[in-house]
C-alpha atoms as a PDB file:
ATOM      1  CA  UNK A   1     -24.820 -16.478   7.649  1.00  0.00           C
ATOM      2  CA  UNK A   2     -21.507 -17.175   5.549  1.00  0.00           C
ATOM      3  CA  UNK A   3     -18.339 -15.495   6.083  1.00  0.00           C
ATOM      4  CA  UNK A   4     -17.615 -13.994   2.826  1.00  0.00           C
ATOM      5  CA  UNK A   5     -13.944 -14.057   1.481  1.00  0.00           C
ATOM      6  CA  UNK A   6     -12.193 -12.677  -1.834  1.00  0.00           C
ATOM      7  CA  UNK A   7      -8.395 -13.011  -2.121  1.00  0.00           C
ATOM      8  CA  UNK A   8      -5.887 -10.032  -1.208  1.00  0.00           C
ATOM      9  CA  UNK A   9      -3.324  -9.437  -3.867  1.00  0.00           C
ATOM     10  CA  UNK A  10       0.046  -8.342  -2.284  1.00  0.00           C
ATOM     11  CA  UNK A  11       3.141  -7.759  -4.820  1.00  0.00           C
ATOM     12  CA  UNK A  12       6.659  -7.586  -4.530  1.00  0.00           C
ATOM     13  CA  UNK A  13       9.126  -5.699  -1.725  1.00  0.00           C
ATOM     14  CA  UNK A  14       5.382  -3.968   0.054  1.00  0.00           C
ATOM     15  CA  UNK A  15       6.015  -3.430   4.093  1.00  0.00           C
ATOM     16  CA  UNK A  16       2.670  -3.242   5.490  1.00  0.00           C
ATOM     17  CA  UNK A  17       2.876  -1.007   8.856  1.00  0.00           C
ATOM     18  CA  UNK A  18       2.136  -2.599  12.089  1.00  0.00           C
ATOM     19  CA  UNK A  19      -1.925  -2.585  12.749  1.00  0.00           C
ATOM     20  CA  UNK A  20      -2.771  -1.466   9.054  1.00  0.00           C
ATOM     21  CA  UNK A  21      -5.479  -3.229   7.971  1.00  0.00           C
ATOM     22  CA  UNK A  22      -6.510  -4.814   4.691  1.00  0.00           C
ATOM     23  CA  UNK A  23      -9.665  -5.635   3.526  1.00  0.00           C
ATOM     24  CA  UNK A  24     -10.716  -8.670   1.256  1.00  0.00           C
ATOM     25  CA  UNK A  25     -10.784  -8.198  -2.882  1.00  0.00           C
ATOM     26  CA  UNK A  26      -7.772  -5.700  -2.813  1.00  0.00           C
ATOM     27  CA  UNK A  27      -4.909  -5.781  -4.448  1.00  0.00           C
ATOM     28  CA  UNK A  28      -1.453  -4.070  -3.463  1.00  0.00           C
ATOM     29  CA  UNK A  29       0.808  -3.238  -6.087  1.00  0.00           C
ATOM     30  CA  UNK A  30       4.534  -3.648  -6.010  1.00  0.00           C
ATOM     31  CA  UNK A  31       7.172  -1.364  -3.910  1.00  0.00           C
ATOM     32  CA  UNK A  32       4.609   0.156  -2.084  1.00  0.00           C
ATOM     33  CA  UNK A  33       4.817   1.024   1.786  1.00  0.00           C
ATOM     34  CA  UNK A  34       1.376   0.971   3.849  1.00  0.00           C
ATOM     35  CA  UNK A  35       1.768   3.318   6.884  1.00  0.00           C
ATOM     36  CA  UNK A  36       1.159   2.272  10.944  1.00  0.00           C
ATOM     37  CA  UNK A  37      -2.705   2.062  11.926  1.00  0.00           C
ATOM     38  CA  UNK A  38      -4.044   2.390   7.814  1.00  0.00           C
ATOM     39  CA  UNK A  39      -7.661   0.799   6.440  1.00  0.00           C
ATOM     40  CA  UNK A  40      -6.759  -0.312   3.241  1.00  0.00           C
ATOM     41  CA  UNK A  41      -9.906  -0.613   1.412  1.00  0.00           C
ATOM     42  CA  UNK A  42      -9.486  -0.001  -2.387  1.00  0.00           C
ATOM     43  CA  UNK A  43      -6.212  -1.068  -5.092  1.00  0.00           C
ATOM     44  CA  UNK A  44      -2.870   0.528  -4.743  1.00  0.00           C
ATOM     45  CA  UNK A  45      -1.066   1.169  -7.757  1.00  0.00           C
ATOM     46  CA  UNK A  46       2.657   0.292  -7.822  1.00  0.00           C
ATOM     47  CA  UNK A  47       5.463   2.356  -6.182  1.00  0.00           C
ATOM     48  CA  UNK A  48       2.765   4.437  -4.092  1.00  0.00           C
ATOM     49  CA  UNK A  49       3.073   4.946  -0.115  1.00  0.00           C
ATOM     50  CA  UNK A  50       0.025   4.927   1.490  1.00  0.00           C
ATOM     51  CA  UNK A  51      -1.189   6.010   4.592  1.00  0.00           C
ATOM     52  CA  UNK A  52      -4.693   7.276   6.668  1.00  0.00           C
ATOM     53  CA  UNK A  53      -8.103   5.413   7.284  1.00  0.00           C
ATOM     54  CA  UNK A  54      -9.235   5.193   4.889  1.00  0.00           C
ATOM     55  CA  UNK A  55      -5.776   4.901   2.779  1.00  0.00           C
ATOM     56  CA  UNK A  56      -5.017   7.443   0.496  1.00  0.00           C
ATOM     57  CA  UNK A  57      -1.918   7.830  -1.536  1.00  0.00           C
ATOM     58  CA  UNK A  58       0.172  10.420  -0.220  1.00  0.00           C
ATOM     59  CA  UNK A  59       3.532   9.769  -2.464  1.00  0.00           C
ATOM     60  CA  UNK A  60       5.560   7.557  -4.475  1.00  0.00           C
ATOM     61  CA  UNK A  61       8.678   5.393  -4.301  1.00  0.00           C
ATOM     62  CA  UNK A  62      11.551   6.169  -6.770  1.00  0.00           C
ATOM     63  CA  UNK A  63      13.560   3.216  -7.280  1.00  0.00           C
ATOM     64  CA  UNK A  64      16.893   4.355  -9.848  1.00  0.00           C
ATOM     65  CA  UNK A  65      18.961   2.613 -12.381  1.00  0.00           C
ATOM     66  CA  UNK A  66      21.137   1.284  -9.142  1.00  0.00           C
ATOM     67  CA  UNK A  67      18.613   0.189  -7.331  1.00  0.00           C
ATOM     68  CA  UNK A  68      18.514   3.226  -4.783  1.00  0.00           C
ATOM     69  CA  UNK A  69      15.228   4.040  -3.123  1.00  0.00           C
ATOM     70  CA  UNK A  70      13.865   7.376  -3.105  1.00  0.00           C
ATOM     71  CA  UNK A  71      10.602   8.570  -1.390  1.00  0.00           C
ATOM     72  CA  UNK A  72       9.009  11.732  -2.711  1.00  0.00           C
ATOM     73  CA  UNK A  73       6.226  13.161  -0.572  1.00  0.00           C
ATOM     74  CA  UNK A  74       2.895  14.553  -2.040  1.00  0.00           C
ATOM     75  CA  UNK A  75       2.558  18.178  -1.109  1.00  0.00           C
ATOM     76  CA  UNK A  76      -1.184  18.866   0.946  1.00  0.00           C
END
């Protein structure tokens, strides 16, 4: 049996947290952060943090004029 294999997609200034996995065909948008320990099976759009098994988007990060980084936390 074959190994099958699509490309993974990974964009600009992403930190992908230690043991998160991510599975083939995805893409990962740009300034995102991937939490510790996360299954990363579907897209993530740009400037999202992302975190869980499987991954859900749980915020955003706000990058300003200066180039400060912000990072605003969805509410549960």
């Amino acid at each position: 049996m074959p190994i099958e294999r699509e490309p993974v997609t990974i964009g600009s200034n992403v930190y992908v947290g230690p043991q998160a996995i991510i599975t083939k065909g995805t893409t990962i948008g740009n300034n995102v952060v991937i939490g510790a320990f996360s299954l990363i099976n579907k897209d993530v759009p740009d400037n999202s943090i992302v975190m869980g098994q499987p991954g859900k988007v749980t915020g955003s990060v706000l990058i300003d004029d200066e180039g400060k980084i912000n990072f605003k936390y969805s509410a549960k």
